[in-house]
Structure formats: C-alpha cells, structure tokens
C-alpha atoms as a PDB file:
ATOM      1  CA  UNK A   1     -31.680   7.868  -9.609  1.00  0.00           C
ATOM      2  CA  UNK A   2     -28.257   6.479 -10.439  1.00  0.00           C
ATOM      3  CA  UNK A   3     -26.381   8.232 -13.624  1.00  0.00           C
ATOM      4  CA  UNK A   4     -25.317   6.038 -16.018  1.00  0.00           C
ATOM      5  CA  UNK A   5     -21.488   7.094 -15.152  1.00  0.00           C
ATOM      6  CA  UNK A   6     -21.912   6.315 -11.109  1.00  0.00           C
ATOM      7  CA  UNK A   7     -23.048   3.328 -11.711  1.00  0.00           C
ATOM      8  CA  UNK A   8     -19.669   2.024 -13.034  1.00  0.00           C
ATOM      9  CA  UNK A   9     -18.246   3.765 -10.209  1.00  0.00           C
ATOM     10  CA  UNK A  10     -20.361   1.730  -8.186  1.00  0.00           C
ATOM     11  CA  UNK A  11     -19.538  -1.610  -9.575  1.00  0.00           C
ATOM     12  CA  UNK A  12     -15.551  -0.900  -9.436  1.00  0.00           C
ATOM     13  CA  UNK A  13     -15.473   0.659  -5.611  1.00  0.00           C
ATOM     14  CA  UNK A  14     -17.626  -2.560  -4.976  1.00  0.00           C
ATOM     15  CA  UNK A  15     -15.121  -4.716  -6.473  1.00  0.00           C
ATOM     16  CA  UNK A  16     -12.183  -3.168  -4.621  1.00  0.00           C
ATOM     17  CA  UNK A  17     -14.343  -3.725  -0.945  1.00  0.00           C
ATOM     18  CA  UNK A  18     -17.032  -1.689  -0.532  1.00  0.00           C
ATOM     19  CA  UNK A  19     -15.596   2.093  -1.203  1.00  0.00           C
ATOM     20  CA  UNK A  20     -12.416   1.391   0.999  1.00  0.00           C
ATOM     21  CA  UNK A  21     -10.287   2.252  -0.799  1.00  0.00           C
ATOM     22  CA  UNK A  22     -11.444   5.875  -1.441  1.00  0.00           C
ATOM     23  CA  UNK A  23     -13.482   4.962  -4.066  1.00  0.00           C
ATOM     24  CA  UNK A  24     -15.567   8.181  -3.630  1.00  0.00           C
ATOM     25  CA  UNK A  25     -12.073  10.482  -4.321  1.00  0.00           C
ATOM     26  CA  UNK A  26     -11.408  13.025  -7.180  1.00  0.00           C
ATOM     27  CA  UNK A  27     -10.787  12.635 -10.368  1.00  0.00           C
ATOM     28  CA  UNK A  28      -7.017  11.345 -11.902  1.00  0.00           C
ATOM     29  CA  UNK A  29      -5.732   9.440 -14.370  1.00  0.00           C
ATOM     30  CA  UNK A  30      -3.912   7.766 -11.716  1.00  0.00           C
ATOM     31  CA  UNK A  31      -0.845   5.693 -12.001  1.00  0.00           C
ATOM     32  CA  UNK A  32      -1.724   4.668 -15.485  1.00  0.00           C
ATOM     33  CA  UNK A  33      -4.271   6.986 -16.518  1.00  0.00           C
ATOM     34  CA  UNK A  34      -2.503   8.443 -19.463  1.00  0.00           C
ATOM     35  CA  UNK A  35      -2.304   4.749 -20.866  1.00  0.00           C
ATOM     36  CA  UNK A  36       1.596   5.649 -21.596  1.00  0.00           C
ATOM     37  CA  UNK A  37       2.938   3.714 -19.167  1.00  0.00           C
ATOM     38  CA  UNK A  38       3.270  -0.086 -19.084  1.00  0.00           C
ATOM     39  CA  UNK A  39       0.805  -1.603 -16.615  1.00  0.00           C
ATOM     40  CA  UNK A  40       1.723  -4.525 -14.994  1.00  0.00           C
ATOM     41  CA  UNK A  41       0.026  -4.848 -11.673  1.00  0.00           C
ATOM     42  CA  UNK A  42      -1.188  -7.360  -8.947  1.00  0.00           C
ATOM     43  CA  UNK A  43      -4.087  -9.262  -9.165  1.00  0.00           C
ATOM     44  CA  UNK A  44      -5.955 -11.158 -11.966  1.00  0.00           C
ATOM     45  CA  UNK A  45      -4.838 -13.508 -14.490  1.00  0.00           C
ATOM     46  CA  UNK A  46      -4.070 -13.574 -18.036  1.00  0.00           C
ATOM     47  CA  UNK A  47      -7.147 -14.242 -19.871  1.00  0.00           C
ATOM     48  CA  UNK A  48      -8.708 -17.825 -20.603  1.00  0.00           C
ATOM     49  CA  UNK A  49      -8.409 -19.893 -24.020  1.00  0.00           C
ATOM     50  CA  UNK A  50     -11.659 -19.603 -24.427  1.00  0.00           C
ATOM     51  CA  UNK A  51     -12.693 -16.736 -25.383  1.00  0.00           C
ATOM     52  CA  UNK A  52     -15.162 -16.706 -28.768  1.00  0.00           C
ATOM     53  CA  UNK A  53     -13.487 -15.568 -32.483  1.00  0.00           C
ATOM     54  CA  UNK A  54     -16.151 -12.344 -33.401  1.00  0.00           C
ATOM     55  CA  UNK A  55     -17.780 -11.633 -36.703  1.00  0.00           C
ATOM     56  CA  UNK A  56     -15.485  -9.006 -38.330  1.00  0.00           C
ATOM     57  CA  UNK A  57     -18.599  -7.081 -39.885  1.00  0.00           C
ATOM     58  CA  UNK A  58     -19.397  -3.713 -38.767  1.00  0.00           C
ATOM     59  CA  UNK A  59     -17.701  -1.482 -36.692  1.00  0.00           C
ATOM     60  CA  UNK A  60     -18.407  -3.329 -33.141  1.00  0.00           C
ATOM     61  CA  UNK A  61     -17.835  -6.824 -34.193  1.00  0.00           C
ATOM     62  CA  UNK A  62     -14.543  -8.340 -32.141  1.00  0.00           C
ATOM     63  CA  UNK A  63     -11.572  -9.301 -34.516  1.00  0.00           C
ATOM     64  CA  UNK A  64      -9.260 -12.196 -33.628  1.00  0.00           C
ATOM     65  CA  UNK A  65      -9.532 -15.190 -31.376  1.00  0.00           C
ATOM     66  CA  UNK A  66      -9.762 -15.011 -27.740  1.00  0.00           C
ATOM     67  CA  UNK A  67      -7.280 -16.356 -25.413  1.00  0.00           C
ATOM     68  CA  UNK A  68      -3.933 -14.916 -23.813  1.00  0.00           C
ATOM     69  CA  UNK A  69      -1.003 -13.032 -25.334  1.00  0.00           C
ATOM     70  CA  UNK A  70       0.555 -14.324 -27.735  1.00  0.00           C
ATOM     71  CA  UNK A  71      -2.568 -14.477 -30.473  1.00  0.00           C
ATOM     72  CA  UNK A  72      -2.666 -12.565 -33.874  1.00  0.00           C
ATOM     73  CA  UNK A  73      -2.910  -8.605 -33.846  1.00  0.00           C
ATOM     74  CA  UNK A  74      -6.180  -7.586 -34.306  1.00  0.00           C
ATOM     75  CA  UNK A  75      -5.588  -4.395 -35.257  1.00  0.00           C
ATOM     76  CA  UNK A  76      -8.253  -2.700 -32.875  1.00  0.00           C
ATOM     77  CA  UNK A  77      -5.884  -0.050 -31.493  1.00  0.00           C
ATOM     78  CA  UNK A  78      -6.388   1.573 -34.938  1.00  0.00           C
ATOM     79  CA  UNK A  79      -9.669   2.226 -34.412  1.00  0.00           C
ATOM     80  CA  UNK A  80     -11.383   5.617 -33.033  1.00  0.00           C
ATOM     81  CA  UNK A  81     -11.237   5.403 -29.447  1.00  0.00           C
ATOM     82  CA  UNK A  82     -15.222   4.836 -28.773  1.00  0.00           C
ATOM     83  CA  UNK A  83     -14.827   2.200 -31.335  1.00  0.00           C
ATOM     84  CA  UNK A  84     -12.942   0.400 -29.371  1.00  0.00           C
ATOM     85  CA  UNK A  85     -15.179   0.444 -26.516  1.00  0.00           C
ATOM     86  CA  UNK A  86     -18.337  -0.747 -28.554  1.00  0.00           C
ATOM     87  CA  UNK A  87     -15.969  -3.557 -29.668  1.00  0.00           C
ATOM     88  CA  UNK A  88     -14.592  -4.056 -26.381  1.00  0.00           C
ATOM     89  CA  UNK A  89     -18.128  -4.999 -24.806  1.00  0.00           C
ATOM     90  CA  UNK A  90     -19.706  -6.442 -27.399  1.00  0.00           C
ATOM     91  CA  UNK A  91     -16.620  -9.256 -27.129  1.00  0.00           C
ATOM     92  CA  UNK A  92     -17.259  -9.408 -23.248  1.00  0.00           C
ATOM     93  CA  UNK A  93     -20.619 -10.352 -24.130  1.00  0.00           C
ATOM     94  CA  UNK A  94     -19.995 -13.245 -26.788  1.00  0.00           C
ATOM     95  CA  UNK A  95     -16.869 -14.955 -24.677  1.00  0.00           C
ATOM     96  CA  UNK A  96     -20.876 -15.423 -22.494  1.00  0.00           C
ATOM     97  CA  UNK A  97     -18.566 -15.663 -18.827  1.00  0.00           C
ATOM     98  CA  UNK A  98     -15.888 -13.906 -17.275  1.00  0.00           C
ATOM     99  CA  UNK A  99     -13.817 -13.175 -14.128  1.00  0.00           C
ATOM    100  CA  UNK A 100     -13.544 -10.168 -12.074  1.00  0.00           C
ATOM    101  CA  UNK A 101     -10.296  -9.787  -9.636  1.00  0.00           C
ATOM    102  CA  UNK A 102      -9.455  -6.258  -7.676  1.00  0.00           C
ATOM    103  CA  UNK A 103      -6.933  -6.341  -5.298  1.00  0.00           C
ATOM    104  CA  UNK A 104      -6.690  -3.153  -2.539  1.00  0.00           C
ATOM    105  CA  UNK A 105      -3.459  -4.285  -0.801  1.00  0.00           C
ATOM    106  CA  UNK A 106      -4.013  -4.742   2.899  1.00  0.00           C
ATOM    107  CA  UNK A 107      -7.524  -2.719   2.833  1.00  0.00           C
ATOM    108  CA  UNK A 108      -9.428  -5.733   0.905  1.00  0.00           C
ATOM    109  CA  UNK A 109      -9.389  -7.828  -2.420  1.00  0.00           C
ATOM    110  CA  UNK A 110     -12.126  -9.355  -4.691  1.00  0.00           C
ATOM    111  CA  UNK A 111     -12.608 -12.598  -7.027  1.00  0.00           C
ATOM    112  CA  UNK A 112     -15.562 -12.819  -8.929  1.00  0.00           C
ATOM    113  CA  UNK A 113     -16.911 -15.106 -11.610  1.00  0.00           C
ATOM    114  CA  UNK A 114     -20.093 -14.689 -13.671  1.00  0.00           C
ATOM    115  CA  UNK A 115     -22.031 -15.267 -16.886  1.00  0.00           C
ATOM    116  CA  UNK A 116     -24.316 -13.462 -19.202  1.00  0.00           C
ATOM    117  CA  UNK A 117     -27.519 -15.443 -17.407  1.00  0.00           C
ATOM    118  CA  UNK A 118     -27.055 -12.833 -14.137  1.00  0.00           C
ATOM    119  CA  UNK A 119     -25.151 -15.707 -12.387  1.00  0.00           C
ATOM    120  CA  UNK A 120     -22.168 -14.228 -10.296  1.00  0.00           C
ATOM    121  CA  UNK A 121     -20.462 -15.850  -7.176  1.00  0.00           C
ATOM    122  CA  UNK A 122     -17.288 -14.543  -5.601  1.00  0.00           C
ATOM    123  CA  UNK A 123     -15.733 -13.466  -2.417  1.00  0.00           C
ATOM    124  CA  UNK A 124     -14.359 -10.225  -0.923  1.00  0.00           C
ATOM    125  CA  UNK A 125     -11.911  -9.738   1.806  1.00  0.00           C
ATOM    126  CA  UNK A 126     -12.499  -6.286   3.644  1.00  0.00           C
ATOM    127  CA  UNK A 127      -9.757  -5.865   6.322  1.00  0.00           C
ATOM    128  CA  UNK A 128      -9.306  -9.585   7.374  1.00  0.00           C
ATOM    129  CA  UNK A 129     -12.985 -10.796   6.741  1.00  0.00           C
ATOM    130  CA  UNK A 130     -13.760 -12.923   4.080  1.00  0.00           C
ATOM    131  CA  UNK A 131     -17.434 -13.133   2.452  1.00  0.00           C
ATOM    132  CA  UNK A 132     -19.130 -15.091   0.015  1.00  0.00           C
ATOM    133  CA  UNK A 133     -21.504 -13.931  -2.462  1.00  0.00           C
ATOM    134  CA  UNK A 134     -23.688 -15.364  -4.939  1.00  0.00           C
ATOM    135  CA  UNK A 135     -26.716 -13.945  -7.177  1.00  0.00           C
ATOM    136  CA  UNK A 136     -28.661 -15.469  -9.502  1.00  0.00           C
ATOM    137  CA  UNK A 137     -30.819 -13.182 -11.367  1.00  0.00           C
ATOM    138  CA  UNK A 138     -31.928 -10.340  -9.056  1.00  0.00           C
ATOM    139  CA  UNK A 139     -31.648 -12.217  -6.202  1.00  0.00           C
ATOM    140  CA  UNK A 140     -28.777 -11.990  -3.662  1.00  0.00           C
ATOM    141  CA  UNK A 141     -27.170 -14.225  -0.886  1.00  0.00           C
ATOM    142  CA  UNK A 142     -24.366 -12.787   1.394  1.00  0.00           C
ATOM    143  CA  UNK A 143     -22.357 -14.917   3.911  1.00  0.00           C
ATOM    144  CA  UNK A 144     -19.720 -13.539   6.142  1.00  0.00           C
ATOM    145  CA  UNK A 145     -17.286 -15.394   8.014  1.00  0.00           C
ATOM    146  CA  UNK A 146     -17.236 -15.983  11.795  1.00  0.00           C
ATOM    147  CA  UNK A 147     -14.872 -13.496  12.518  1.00  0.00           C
ATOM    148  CA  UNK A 148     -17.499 -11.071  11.077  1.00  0.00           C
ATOM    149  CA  UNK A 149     -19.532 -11.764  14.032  1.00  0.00           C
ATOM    150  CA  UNK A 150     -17.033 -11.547  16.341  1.00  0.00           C
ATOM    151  CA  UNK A 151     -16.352  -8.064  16.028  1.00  0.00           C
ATOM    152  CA  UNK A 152     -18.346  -5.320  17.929  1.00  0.00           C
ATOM    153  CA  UNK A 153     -20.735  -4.288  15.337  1.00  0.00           C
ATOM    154  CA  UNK A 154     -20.766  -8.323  14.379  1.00  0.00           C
ATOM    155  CA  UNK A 155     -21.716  -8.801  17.990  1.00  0.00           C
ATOM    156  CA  UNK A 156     -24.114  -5.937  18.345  1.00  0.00           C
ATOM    157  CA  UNK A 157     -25.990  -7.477  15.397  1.00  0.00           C
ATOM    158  CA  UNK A 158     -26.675 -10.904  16.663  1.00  0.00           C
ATOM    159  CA  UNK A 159     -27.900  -9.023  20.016  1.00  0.00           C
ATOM    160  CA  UNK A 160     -31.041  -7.989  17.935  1.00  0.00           C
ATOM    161  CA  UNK A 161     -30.859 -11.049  15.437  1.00  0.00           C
ATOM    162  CA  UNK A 162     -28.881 -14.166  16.424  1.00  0.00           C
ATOM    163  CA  UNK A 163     -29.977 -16.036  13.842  1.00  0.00           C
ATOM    164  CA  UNK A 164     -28.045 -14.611  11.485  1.00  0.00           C
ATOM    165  CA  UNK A 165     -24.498 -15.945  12.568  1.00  0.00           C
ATOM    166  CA  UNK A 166     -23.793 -18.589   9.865  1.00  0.00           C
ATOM    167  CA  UNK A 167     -26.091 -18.033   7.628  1.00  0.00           C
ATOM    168  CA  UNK A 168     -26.663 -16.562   4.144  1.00  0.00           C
ATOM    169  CA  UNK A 169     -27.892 -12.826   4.335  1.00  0.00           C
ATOM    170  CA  UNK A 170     -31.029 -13.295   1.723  1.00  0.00           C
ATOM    171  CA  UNK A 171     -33.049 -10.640  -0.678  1.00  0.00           C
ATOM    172  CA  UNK A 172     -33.188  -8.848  -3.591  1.00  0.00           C
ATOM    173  CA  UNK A 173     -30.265  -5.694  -5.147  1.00  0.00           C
ATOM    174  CA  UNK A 174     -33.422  -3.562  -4.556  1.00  0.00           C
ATOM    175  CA  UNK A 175     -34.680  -4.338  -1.059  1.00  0.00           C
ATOM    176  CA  UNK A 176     -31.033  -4.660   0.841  1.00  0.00           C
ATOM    177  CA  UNK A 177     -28.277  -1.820  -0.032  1.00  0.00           C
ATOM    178  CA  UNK A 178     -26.142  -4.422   1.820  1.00  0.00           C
ATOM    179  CA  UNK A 179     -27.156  -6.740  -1.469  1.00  0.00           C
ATOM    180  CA  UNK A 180     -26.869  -3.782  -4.265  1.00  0.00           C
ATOM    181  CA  UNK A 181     -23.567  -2.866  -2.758  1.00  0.00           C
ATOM    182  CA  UNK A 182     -21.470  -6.519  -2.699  1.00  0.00           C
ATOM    183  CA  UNK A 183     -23.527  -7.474  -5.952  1.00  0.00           C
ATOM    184  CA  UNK A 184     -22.477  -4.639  -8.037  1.00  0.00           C
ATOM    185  CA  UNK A 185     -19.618  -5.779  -9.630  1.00  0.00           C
ATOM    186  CA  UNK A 186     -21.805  -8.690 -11.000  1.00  0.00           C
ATOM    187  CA  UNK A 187     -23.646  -5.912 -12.695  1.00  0.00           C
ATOM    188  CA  UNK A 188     -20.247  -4.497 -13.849  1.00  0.00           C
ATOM    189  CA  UNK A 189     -21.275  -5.498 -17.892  1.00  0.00           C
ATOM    190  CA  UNK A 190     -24.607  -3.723 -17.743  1.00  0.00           C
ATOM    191  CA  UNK A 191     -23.038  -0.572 -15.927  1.00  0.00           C
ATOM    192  CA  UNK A 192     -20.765  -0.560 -18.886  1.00  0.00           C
ATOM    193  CA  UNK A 193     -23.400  -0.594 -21.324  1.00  0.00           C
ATOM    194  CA  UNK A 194     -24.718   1.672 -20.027  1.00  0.00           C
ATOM    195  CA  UNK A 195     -22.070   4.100 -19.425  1.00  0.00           C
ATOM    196  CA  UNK A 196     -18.532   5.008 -21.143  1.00  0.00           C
ATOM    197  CA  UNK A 197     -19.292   2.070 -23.895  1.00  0.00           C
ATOM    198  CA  UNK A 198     -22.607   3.471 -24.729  1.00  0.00           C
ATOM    199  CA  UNK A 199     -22.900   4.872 -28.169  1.00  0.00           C
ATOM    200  CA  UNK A 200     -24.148   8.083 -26.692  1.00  0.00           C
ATOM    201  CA  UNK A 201     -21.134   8.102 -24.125  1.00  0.00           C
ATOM    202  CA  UNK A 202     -19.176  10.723 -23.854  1.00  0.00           C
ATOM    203  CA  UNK A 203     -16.093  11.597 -25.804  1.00  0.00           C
ATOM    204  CA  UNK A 204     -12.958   9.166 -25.099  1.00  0.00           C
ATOM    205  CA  UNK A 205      -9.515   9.391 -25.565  1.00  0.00           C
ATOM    206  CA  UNK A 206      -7.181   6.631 -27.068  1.00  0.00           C
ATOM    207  CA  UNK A 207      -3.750   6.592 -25.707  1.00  0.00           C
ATOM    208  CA  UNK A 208      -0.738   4.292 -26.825  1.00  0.00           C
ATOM    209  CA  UNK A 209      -0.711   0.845 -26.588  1.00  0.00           C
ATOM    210  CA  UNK A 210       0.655  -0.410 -22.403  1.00  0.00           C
ATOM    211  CA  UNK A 211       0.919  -4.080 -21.337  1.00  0.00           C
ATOM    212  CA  UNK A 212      -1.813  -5.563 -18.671  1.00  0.00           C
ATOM    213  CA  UNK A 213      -0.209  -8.725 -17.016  1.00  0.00           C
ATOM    214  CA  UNK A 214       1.877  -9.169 -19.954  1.00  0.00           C
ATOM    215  CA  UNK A 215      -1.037  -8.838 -22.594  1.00  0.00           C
ATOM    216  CA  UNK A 216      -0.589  -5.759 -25.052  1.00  0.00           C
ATOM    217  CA  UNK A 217      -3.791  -3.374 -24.496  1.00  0.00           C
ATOM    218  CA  UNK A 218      -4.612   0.080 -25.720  1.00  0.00           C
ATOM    219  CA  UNK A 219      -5.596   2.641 -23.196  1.00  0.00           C
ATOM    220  CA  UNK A 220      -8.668   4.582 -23.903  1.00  0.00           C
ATOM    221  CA  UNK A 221      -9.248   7.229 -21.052  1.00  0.00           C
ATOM    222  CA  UNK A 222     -13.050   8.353 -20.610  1.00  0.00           C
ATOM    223  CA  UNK A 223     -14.084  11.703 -18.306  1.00  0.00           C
ATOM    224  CA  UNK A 224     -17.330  10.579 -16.304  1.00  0.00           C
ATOM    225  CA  UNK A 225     -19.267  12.236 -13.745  1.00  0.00           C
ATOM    226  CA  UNK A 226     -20.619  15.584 -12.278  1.00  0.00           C
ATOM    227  CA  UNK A 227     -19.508  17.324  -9.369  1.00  0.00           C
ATOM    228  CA  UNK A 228     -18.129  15.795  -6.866  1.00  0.00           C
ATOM    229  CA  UNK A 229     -18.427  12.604  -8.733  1.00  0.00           C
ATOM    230  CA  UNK A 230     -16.706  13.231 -11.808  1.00  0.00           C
ATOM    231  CA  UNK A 231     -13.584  10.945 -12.637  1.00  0.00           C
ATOM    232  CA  UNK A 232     -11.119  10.044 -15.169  1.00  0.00           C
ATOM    233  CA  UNK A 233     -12.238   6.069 -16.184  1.00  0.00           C
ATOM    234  CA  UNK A 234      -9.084   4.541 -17.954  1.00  0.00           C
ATOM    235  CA  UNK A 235     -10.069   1.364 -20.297  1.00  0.00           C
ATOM    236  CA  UNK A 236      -7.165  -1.064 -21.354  1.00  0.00           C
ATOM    237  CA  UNK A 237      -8.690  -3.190 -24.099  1.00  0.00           C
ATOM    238  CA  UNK A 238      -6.406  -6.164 -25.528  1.00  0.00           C
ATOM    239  CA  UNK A 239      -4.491  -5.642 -28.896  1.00  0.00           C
ATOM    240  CA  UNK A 240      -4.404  -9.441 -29.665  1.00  0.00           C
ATOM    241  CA  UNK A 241      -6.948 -11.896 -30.066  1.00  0.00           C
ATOM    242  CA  UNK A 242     -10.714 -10.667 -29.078  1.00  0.00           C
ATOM    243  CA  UNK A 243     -10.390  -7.042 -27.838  1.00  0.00           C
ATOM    244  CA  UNK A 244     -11.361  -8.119 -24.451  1.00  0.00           C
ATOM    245  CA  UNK A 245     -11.355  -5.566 -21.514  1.00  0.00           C
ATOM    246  CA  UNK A 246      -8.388  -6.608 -19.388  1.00  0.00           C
ATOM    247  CA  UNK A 247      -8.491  -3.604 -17.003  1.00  0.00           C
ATOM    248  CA  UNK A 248     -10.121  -0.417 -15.723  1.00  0.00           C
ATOM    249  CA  UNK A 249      -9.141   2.080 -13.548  1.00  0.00           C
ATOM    250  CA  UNK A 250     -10.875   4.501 -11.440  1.00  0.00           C
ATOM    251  CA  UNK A 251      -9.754   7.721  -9.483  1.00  0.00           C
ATOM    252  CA  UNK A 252      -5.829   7.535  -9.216  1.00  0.00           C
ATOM    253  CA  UNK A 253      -5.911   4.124  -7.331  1.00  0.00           C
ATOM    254  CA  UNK A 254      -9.003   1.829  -7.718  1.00  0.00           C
ATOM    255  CA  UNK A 255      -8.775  -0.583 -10.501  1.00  0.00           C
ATOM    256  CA  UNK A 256     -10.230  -3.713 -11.733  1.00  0.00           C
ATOM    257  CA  UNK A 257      -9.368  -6.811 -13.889  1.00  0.00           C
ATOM    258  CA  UNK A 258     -11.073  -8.971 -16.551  1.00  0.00           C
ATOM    259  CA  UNK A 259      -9.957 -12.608 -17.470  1.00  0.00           C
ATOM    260  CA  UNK A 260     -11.355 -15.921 -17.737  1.00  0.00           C
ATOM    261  CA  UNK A 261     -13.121 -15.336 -21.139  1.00  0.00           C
ATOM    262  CA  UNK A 262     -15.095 -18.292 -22.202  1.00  0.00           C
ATOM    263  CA  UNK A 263     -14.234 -20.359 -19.293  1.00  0.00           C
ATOM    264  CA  UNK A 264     -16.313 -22.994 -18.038  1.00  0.00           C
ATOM    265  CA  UNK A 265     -18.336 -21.084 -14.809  1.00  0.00           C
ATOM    266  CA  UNK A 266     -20.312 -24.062 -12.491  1.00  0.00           C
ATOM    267  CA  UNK A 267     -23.053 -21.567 -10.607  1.00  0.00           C
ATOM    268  CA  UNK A 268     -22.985 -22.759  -6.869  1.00  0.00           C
ATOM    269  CA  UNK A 269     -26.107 -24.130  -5.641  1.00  0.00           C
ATOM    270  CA  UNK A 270     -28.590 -21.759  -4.155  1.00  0.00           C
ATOM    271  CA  UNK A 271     -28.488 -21.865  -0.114  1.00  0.00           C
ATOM    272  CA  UNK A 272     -31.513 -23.587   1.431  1.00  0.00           C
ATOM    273  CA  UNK A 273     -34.430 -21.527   3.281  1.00  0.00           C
ATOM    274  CA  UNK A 274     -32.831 -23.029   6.281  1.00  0.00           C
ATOM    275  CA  UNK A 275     -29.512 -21.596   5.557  1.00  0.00           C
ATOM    276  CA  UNK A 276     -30.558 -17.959   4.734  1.00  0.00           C
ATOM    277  CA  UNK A 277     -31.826 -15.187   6.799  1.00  0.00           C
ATOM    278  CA  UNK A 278     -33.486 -11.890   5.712  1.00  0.00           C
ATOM    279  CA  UNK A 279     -31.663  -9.401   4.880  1.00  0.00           C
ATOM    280  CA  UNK A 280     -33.367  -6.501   5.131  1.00  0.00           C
ATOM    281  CA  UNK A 281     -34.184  -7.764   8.317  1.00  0.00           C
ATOM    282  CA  UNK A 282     -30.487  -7.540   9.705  1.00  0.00           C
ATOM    283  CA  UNK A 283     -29.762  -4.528   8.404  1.00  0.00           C
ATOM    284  CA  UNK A 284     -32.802  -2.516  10.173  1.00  0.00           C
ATOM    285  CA  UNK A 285     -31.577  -4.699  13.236  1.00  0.00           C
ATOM    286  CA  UNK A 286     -28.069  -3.627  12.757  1.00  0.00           C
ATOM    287  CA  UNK A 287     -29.246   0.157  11.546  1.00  0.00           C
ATOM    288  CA  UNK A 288     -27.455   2.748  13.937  1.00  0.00           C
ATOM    289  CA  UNK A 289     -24.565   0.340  15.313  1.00  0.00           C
ATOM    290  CA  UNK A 290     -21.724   2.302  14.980  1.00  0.00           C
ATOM    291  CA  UNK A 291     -18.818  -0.361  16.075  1.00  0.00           C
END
C-alpha cells in the first residue's frame, strides 16, 4: 500500500516525467530547501486573478484575495508552520482549478490543468516526446506522439499491437500503472491531503519568507518518508493575497509549480471508442521490451 508521504512523491516525480529526473534520490533540502534563499526559477507562471477571497474564521480559513503579487499581506507567514499548510490547501481547494508546470531541463517538462471535479488534461515531454493526457474521474486516456512509435520499444510495441499507433491509451489509475503513473500529478491535491498538510502530518518547519517567480512565499520544509524513501519536502506558500501553494520541492532537484487559481479550465472532450485502445492491453503486449 502507498504511504501517505510516497504518494506526494509520486505525484511530483510524475510531474517532472516519469522519475527522470532522479525522483527516487535521497533526501536534501536542495537548492532552496532551507527556504532562505530567493527562488526564482523556470517554469510556471505567476498565479491567475482569480483566485477566491477565504473566510478569515478559524485557523485554516485563507486570508486575502487571490491573484498575483502585488495584493495585500495576508499575514500567513506568522502563523505556526503546519498552519500554514492547512491554510495553504484549504485555499487550493476554494480557487476550485489550478495549473501544474515542472520543468526538468533537457530530461522532460510538464503542463497540467485541472479542477476539483477530478478533471485534469496536460502534456509531458520525456526526452523529445510529447504526450497528451486527460482524466476525468478515475478514468485515464494517454496519447503519445508519432515519434513515440518510432523508436525501438515504440516499434516493438506495435509488432504485438498495431492498433495502438495514434490512438488514446484507455483505462482506469488502477488497472494500467502506465495510467497511475502520467495521472498522478492530477491527484497531486489529494496526495497533499493526505500527506505533509494533513493535520496528523508530521512536524514542519517554517523558514523565512523567499520569492517564487516574483511572488513573496514562506518556506515551510516538511521531513517525509522511511528508508530509502525519506525526503526533505520544501512548501513555498504565498505571503499576499490567498496563501496559495506556488511551489514544492522534492529531493535536491525535483520541483513543481502552482498557478492559474480560479481560472476558467474547458475539460477536453473525451476521445471516442474509435480513438482509444486498451491499455492494459499494450502494456502486457509491450511487457519485457527492453528498447
């Protein structure tokens, strides 16, 4: 069974390609771990205008109005560091839709958008390649591009099931590890609440406040894991406005980024029968093919 902690791990490595980039490494605060250094990386985009203003009662309500820098302090770098968490998802959860970007230099990036409803469509590129992927409730559809196919393994695949070239890889996160694996980062608001935002989770730290793509954001660094799987998770929650999660980082390299609060998100329509293929199906076909 998945830990509560490895499924976050799962969602972010997902987001940056698949595990590429070394998403299964050791723990690190990494380049900004600490949360005392100003952040200011690649990838993403300031966060949308329309993000929701939260109801200041009780500790996890969001304070201030959503949108990019620039709004009213809100004051929740003041708060315990868990605090800020709590507040931190339960404002991803009002703004109702959000965006996902990860970008893992020449190894792969990722662009997702999704809602509340378990709608999520996106692409990833994973050395060159290009797919697409939507999911609407538990259900899954992955496309990769023709150059997919044209690779050996691509190749060796459509040996055993040529039907699949062009078409939409179909099933469910629990029948295709294919599916779970490129869907997970439209799962990445459950994994939270599940995980380091919990109000059982462990112990986190609160560092000073850094700047995400010119946003002011307080660090709050979490230690997850067992084992070989335990990790430093660095949270950088926004200062001003709703206390939206603009970042996370993983490991010393991996890292993620929230925007589009609020925004408008038109769920692609689902791919015919005609267009889709089984899933599971390809992947016992393709089961053994080592490229």
């Amino acid at each position: 069974m998945r830990t509560k902690s490895s499924a976050l791990t799962a969602a972010m490595c997902a987001a940056l390609v698949l595990g590429v980039t070394a998403c299964g490494g050791g723990s690190g605060s990494g380049d900004s771990g600490s949360g005392d250094r100003k952040s200011e990386g690649k990838g993403g985009s300031p966060a949308g205008d329309g993000g929701k203003s939260g109801d200041q009662r009780g500790d996890d309500a969001p304070e201030g109005k959503g949108g990019k820098g620039g709004s009213a302090p809100s004051g929740v770098e003041k708060r315990p560091a868990n605090e800020i968490l709590r507040a931190s998802l339960k404002a991803l959860k009002e703004a109702g839709t959000w965006r996902i970007t990860a970008d893992g230099g020449d190894t792969g990036s990722a662009d997702f958008r999704m809602d509340t409803s378990g709608n999520c469509a996106g692409t990833f590129t994973n050395l060159g390649t290009t797919s697409q992927v939507l999911k609407k409730g538990d259900k899954v559809w992955l496309k990769m591009e023709d150059a997919y196919w044209n690779t050996s393994e691509g190749k060796q695949t459509l040996a055993k099931v040529p039907e699949a070239k062009g078409k939409y890889l179909y099933g469910s996160s629990e029948s295709s590890f294919s599916l779970l694996m490129v869907s997970a980062t439209c799962m990445l608001g459950d994994a939270l609440a599940g995980g380091a935002f919990a109000k059982d989770a462990p112990e986190a730290v609160k560092g000073p406040v850094a700047t995400v793509d010119g946003q002011k954001a307080v660090a709050v660094e979490v230690q997850e894991g067992q084992g070989a799987e335990k990790r430093t998770n660095v949270y950088y929650v926004a200062t001003e406005g709703a206390p939206y999660l603009l970042k996370a980082t993983t490991g010393k390299k991996e890292a993620i980024r929230l925007s589009g609060f609020g925004e408008t998100f038109d769920v692609p329509a689902t791919p015919s029968a005609g267009e889709s293929v089984d899933a599971a199906k390809v992947e016992k076909a393709s089961s053994g093919i080592t490229g």
